[in-house]
Protein backbone atom coordinates (compact mmCIF):
# COMPACT_ATOMS: atom_id res chain seq x y z
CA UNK A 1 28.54 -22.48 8.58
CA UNK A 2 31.69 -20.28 8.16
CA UNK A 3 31.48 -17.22 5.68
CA UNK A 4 27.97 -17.42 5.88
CA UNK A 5 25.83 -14.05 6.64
CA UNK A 6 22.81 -14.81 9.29
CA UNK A 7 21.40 -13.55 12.13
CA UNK A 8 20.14 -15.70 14.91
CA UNK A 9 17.95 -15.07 18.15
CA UNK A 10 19.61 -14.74 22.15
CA UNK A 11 16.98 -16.01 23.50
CA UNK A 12 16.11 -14.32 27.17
CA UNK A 13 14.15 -17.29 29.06
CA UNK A 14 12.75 -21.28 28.70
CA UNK A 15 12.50 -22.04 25.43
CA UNK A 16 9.04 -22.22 23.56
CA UNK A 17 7.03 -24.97 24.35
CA UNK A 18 7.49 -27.59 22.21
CA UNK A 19 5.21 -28.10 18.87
CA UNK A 20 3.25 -31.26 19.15
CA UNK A 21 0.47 -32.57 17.10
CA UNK A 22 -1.97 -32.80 20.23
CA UNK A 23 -0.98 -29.00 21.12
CA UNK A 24 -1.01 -27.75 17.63
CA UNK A 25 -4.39 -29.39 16.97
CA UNK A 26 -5.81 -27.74 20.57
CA UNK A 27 -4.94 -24.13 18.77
CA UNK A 28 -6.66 -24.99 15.57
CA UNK A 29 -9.78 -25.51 17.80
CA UNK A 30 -9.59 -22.38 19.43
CA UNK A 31 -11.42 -19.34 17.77
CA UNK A 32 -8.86 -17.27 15.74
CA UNK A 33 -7.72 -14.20 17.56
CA UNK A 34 -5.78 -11.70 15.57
CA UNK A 35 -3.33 -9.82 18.07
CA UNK A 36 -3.83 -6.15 17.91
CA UNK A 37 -3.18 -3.32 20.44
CA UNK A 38 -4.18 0.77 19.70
CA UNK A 39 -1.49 3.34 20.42
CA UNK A 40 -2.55 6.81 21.32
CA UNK A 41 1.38 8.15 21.31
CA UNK A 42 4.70 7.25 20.38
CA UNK A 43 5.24 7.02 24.23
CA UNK A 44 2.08 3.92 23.57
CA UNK A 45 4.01 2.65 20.95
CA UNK A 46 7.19 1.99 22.31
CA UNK A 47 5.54 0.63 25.61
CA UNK A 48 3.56 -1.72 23.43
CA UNK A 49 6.66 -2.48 21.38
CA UNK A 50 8.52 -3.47 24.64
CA UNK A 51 5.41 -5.33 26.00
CA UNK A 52 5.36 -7.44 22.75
CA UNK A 53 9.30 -8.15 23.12
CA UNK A 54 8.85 -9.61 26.19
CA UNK A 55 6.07 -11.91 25.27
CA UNK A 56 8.37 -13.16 21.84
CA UNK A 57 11.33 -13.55 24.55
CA UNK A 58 13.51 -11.37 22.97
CA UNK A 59 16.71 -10.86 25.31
CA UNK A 60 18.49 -7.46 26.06
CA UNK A 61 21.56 -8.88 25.06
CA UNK A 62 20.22 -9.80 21.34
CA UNK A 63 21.25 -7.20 19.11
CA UNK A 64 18.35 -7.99 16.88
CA UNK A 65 15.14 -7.04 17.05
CA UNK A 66 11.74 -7.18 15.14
CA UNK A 67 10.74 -5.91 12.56
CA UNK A 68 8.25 -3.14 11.71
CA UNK A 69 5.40 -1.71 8.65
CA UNK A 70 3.80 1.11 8.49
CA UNK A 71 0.37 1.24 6.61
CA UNK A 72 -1.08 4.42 6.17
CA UNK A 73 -4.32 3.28 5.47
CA UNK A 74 -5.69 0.32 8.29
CA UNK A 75 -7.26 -1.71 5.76
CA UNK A 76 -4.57 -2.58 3.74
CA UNK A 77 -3.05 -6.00 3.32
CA UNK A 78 -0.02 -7.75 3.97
CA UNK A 79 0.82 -8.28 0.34
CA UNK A 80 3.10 -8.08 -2.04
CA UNK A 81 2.34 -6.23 -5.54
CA UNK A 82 3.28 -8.81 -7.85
CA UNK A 83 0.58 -10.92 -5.73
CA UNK A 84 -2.36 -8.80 -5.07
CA UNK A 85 -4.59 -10.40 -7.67
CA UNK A 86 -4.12 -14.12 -5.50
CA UNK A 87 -3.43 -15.61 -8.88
CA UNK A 88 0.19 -17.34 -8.94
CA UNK A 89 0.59 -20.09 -11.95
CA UNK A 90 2.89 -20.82 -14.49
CA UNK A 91 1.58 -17.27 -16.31
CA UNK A 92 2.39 -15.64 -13.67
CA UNK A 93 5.80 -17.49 -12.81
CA UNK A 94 6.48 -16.42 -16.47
CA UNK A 95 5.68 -12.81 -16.51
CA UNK A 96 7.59 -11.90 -13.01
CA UNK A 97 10.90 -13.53 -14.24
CA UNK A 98 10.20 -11.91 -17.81
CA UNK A 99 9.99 -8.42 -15.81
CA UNK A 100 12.96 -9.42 -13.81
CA UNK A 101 14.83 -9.98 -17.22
CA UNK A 102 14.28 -6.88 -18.68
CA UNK A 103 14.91 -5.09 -15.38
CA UNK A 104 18.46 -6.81 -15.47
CA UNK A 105 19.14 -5.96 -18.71
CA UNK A 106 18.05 -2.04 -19.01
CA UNK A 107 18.29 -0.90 -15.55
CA UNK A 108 22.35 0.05 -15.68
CA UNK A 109 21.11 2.70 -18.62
CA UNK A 110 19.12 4.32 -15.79
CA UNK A 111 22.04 4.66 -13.26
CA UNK A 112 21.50 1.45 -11.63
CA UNK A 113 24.75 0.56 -12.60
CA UNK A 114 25.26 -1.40 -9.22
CA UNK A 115 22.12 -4.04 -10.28
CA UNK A 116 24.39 -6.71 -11.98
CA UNK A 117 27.48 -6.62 -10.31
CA UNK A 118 25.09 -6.91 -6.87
CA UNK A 119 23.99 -10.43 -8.34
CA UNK A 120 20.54 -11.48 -8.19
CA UNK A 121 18.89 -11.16 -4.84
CA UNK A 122 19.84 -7.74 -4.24
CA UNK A 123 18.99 -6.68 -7.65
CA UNK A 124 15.82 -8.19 -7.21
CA UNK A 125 15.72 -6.05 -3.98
CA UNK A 126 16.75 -2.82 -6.24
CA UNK A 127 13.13 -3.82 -8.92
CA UNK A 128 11.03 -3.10 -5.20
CA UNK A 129 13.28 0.13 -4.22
CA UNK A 130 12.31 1.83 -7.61
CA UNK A 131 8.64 0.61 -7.76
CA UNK A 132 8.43 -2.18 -10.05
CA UNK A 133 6.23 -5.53 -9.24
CA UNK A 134 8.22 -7.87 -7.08
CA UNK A 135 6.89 -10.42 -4.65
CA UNK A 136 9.12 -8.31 -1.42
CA UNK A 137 7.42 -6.36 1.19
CA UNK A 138 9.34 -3.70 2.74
CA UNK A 139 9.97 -3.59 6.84
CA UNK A 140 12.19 -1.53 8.94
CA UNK A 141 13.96 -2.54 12.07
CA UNK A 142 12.78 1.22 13.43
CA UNK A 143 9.28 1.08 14.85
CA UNK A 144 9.69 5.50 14.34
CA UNK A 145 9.98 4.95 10.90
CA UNK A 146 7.26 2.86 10.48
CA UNK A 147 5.40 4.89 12.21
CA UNK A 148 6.48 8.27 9.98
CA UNK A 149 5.01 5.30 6.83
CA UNK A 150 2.21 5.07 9.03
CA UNK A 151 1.16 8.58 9.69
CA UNK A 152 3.05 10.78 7.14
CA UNK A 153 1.11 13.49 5.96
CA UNK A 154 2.79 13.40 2.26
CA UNK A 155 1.77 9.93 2.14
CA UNK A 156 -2.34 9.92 2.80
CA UNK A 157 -4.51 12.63 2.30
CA UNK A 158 -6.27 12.39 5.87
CA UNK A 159 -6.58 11.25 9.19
CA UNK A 160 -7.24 7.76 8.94
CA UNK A 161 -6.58 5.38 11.11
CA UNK A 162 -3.25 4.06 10.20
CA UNK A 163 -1.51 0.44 11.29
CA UNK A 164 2.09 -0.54 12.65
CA UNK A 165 2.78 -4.46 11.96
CA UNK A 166 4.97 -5.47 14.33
CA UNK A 167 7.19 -9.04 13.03
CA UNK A 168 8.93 -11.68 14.44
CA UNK A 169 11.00 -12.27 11.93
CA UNK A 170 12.85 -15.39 13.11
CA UNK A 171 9.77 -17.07 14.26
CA UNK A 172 8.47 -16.50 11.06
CA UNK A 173 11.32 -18.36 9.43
CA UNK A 174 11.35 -21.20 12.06
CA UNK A 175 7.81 -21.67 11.30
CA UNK A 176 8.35 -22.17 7.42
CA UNK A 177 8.35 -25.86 6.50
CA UNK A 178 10.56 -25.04 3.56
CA UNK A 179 13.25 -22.94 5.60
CA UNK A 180 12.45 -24.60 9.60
CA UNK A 181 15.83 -22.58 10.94
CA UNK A 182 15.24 -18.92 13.46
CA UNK A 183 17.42 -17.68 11.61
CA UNK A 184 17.46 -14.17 8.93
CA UNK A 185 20.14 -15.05 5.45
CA UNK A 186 21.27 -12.37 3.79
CA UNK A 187 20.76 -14.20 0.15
CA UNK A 188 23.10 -11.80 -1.64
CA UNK A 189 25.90 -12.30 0.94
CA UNK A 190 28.99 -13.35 -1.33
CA UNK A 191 30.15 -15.53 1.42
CA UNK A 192 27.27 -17.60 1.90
CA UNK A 193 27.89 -21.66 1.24
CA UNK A 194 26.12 -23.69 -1.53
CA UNK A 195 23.86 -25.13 0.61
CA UNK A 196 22.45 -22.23 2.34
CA UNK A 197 22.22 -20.09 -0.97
CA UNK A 198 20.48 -23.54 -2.64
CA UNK A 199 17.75 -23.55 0.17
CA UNK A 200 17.01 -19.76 -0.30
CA UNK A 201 17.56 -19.37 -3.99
CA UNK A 202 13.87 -21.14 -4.12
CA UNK A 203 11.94 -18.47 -3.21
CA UNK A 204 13.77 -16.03 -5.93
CA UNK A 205 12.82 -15.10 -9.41
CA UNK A 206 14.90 -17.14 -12.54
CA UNK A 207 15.43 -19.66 -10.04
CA UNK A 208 16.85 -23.04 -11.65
CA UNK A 209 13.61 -25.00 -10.64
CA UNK A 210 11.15 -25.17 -13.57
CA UNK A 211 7.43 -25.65 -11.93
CA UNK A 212 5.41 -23.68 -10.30
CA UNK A 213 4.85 -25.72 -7.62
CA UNK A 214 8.46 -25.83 -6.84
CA UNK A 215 8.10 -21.94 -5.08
CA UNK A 216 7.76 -22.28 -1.62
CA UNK A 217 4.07 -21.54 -0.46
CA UNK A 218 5.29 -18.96 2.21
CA UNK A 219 7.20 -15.82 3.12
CA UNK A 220 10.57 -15.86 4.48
CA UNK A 221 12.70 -13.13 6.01
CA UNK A 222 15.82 -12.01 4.84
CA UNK A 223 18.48 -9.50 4.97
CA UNK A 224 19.27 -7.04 2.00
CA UNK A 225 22.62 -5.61 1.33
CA UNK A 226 22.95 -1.54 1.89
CA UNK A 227 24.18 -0.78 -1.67
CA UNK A 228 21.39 2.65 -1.52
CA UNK A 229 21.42 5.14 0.83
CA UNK A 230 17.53 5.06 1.51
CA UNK A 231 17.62 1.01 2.33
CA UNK A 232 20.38 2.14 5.02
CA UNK A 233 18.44 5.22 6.46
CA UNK A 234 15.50 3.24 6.60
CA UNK A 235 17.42 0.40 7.78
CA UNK A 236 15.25 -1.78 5.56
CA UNK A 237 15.15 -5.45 5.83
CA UNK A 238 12.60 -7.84 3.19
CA UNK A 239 9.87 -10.41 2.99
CA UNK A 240 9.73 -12.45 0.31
CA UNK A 241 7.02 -14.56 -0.76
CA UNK A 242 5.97 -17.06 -2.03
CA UNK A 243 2.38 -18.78 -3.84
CA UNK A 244 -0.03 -17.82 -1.25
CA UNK A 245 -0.97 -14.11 -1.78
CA UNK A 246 -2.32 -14.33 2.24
CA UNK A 247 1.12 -16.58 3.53
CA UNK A 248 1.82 -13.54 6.00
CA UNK A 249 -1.66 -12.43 6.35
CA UNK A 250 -2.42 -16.42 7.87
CA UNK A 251 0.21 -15.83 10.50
CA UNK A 252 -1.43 -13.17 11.72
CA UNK A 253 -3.58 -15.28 15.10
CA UNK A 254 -2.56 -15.76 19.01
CA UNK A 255 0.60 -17.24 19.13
CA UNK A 256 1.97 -15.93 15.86
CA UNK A 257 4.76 -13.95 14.99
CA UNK A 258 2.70 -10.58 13.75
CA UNK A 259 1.07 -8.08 15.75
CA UNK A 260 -0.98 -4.95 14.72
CA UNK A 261 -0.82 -1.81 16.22
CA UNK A 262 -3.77 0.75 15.15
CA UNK A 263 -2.94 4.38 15.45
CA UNK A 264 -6.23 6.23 15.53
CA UNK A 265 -6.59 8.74 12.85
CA UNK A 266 -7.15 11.72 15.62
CA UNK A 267 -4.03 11.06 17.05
CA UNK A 268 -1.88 11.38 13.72
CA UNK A 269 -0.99 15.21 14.14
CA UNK A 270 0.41 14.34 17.84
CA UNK A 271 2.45 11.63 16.11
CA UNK A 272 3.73 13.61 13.41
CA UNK A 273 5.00 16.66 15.62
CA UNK A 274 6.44 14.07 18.37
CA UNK A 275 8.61 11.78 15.18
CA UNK A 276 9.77 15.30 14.22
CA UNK A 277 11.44 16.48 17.58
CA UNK A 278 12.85 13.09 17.47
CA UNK A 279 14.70 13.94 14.04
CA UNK A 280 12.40 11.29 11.84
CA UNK A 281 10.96 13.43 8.79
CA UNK A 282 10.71 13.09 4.33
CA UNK A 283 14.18 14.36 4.63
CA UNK A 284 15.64 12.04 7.60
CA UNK A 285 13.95 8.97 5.43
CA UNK A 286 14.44 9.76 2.09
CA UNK A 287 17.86 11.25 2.89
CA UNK A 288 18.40 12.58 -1.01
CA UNK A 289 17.10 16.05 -2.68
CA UNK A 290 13.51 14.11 -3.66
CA UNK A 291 13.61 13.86 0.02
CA UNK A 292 14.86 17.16 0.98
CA UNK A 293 12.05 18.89 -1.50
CA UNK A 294 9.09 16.92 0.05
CA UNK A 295 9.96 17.87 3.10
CA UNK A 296 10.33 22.08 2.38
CA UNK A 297 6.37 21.22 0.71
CA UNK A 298 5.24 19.77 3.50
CA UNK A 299 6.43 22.76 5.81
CA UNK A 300 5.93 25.75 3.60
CA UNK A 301 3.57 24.87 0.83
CA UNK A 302 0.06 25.55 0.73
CA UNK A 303 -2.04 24.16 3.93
CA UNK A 304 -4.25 21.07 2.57
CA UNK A 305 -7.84 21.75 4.29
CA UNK A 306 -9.44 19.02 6.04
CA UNK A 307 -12.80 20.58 6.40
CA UNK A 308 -15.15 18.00 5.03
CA UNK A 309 -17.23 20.88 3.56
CA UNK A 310 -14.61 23.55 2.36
CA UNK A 311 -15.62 23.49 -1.53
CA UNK A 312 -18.73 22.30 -1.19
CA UNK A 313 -21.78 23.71 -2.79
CA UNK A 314 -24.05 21.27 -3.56
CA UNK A 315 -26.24 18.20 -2.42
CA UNK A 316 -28.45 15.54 -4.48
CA UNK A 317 -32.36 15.92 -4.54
CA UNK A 318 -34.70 14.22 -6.19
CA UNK A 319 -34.75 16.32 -9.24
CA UNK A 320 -37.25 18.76 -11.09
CA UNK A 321 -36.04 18.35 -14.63
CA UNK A 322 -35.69 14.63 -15.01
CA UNK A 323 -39.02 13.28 -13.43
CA UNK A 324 -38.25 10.26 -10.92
CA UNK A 325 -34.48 11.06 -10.98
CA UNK A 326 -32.02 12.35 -9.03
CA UNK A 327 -30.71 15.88 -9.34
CA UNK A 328 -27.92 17.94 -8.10
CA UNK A 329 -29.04 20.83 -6.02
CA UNK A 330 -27.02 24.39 -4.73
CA UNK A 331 -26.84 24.53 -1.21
CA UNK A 332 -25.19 27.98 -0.85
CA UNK A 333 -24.89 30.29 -4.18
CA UNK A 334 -22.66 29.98 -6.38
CA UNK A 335 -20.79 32.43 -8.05
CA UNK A 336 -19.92 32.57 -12.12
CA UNK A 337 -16.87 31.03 -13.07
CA UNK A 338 -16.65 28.72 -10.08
CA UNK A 339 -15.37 24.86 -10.46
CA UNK A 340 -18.23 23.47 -8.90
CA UNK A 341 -16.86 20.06 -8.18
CA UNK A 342 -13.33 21.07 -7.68
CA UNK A 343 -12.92 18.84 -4.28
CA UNK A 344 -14.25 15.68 -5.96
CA UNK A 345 -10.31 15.59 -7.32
CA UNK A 346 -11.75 12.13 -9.19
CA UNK A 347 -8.95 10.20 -11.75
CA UNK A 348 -11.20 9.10 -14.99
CA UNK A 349 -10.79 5.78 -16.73
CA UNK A 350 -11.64 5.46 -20.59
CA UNK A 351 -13.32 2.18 -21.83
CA UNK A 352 -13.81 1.42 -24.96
CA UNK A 353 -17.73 1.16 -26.24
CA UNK A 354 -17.25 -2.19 -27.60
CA UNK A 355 -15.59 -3.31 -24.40
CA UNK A 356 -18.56 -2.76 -22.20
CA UNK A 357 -19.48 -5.62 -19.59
CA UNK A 358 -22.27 -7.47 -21.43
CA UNK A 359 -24.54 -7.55 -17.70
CA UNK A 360 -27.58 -4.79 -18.83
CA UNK A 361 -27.66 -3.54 -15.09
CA UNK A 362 -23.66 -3.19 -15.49
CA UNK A 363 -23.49 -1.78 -19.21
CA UNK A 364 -25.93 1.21 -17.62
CA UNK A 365 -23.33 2.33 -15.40
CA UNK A 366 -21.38 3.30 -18.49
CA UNK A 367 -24.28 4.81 -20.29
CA UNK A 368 -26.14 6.12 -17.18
CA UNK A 369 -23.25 8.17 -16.09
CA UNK A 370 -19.95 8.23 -18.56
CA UNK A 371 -18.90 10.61 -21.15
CA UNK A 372 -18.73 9.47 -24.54
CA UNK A 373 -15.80 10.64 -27.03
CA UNK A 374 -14.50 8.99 -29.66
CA UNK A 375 -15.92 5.36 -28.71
CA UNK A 376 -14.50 5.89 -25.50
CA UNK A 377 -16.87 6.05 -21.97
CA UNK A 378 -14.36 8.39 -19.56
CA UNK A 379 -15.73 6.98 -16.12
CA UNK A 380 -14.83 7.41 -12.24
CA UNK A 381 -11.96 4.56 -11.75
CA UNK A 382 -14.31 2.75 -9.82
CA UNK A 383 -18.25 3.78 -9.90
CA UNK A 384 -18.63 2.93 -5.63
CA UNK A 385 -16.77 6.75 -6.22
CA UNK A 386 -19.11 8.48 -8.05
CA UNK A 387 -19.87 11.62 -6.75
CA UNK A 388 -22.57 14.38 -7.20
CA UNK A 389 -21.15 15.81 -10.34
CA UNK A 390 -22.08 12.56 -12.33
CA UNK A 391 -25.62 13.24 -11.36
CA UNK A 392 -26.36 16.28 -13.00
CA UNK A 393 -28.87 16.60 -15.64
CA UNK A 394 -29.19 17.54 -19.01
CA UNK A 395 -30.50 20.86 -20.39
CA UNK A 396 -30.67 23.13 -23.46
CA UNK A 397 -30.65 26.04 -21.34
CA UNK A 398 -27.66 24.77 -18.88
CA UNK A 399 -26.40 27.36 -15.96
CA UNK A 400 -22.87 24.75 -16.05
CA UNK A 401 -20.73 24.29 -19.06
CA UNK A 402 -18.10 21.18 -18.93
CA UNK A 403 -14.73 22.29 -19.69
CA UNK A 404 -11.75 20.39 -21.39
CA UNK A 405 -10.71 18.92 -18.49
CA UNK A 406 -14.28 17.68 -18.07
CA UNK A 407 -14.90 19.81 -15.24
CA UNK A 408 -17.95 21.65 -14.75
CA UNK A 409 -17.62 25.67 -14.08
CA UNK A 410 -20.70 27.81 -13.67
CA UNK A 411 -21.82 29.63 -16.14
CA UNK A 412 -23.93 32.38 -14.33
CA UNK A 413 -24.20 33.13 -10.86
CA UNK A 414 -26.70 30.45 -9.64
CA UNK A 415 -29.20 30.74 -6.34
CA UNK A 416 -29.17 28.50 -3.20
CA UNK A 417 -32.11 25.56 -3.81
CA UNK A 418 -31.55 26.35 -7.81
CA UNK A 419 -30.80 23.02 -10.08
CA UNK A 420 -27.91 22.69 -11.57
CA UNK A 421 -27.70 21.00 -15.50
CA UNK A 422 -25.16 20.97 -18.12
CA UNK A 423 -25.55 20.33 -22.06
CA UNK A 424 -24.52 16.47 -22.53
CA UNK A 425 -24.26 17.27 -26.37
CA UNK A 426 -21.64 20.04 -25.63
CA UNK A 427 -19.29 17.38 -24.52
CA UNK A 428 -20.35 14.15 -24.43
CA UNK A 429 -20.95 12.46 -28.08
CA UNK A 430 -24.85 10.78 -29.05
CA UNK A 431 -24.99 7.17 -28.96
């Protein structure tokens, strides 16, 4: 395949067993193990990152290597934006190569002057740099920057326990039924034959294939060119995928090409301050003045507290002024003019009234606990987040008064064990 741009394995030993049906149908039987290992260091890390090269027979010799994500938050799925709903039909088909129209056609106005002249795959590649919905995942071939993804403190707001997936990416494309090669394309790759670009061009937006169907069900691997300087200091690299939101997320069992590492949340700060003597910081991975500013935050702006009860000054009771309720109680007294729920730091939806969910037991969530202006309910973006300053009660002689901002400063200096109520007709409208 002369003039075409791939990247193949060296293997180091015997070749994998071979893939039979009787052997294939032994696994299926077996209960489903999902490979993970913890890391305590970066010294962990790379020990479990050599471990793991050794059991996917990767050879000193190769010159390629796995692949590595870092998820700041453990929970988080292997999953592309444009595919986080699960739904993928012909709307969907439409509206992704409608975005990646207009993205074509306006994004040289915004500097990208590079996106047409790059062709199609790596402009597609430029839509995920800058944010917008694309079926790509992002992966490094660094394990230390996926671990500064993992564990940066401008990222997350605490100590979570954080995630390093760890891919195979050439096992992943010799396990595709639509691809079947261990090899990584680079799709944008000028050189690349007919053939080759025919057999990738499938899994790409405005491809020439009409139906739905005709996307291929899985992810594959490939190669991006390094037309921006963050995809080279990152030394990015892509999945993209393809009808099946969980594809990648299915590979993920003994004998697959992912692995998870979990960083414990209590051993972030040790990470951080050990990726930083090793030269990987905001300013080392985002190698641009963006970059350069995040960084000078992060080491001379304000500390961010992580004491759990710095700010706190209250606790729910059952209340005295609405009989059978629940009521929001000072713990500690509270002096006039003080945001009272200034740590809650909650983002506020509006709903329209006549847009409520039509469920009673539902619809009281909105009247229970929203404020209503202008036919609008302003709301917590997701009511599991409520907290204790959407509990207080209503009274004509209130010792809080709700602000523009709908936050709630005290009026008065108020007494440990006192109630705490607010007007509702000061700033919510009647219904």
């Amino acid at each position: 395949m002369s003039g075409t741009y791939k990247f193949a394995r060296a293997r180091s030993g015997s070749p994998k067993p071979t893939r039979t049906k009787a052997n294939v149908s032994a696994k299926l039987r077996q209960p489903a193990v999902r490979p993970t290992r913890t890391a305590d260091s970066v010294g962990a890390l790379l020990d479990i990152v050599a471990e793991q090269m050794k059991e996917w027979d990767y050879s000193e010799a190769d010159a390629n290597r796995p692949w590595y994500r870092g998820h700041s938050v453990l929970g988080w799925k292997l999953c592309p934006s444009s595919l986080r709903d699960g739904r993928w039909d012909a709307s969907a088909r439409e509206n992704e190569d409608e975005c990646f129209e207009e993205f074509l056609a306006k994004a040289p106005a915004y500097g990208a002057s590079g996106a047409s002249p790059l062709g199609l795959w790596d402009a597609y590649f430029l839509m995920q740099h800058y944010g917008a919905p694309t079926r790509l995942l992002d992966w490094t071939e660094s394990v230390l920057v996926a671990a500064y993804f993992a564990i940066s403190a401008d990222l997350r707001p605490f100590d979570n326990d954080a995630a390093i997936w760890m891919l195979d990416p050439y096992d992943l494309n010799l396990r595709n039924p639509d691809f079947k090669k261990e090899l990584v394309f680079s799709p944008g790759f000028a050189g690349n034959n007919d053939r080759e670009r025919k057999k990738i061009d499938k899994w790409l937006p405005l491809a020439r294939a009409a139906r739905v169907r005709s996307i291929p069900r899985l992810p594959l691997a490939v190669y991006p060119a390094y037309f921006a300087r963050r995809i080279e200091s990152q030394r990015s690299s892509f999945t993209i995928h393809g009808s099946d939101a969980e594809g990648l997320a299915k590979s993920w069992r003994a004998g697959g090409p992912l692995l998870r590492i979990v960083i414990p949340g209590q051993k972030a700060n040790g990470f951080r301050e050990t990726l930083r003597d090793m030269g990987i910081d905001t300013a080392s991975v985002f190698p641009d003045m963006q970059g350069l500013g995040r960084l000078l935050a992060e080491k001379w702006g304000p500390a961010r507290s992580q004491q759990p009860h710095r700010g706190v000054y209250v606790r729910l009771r059952p209340s005295k002024l609405h009989k059978g309720g629940i009521g929001v109680f000072a713990i500690r007294p509270i002096s006039r003019g003080t945001n009272v729920f200034s740590g809650e730091d909650e983002k506020l939806v509006w709903t329209d009234s006549t847009k409520l969910p039509r469920q009673q037991s539902l619809k009281n969530l909105y009247t229970d606990f929203g404020v209503l202006r202008g036919g609008r309910y302003a709301t917590p973006i997701n009511f599991n987040s409520i907290g204790p300053g959407w509990y207080l009660n209503c009274s004509s002689d209130p010792n809080v008064r709700c602000d523009e901002n709908l936050d709630f400063i005290a009026i008065r200096d108020i007494s440990t064990g006192e109630e705490l109520s607010a007007d509702y007709a000061t700033y919510s409208d009647t219904v």
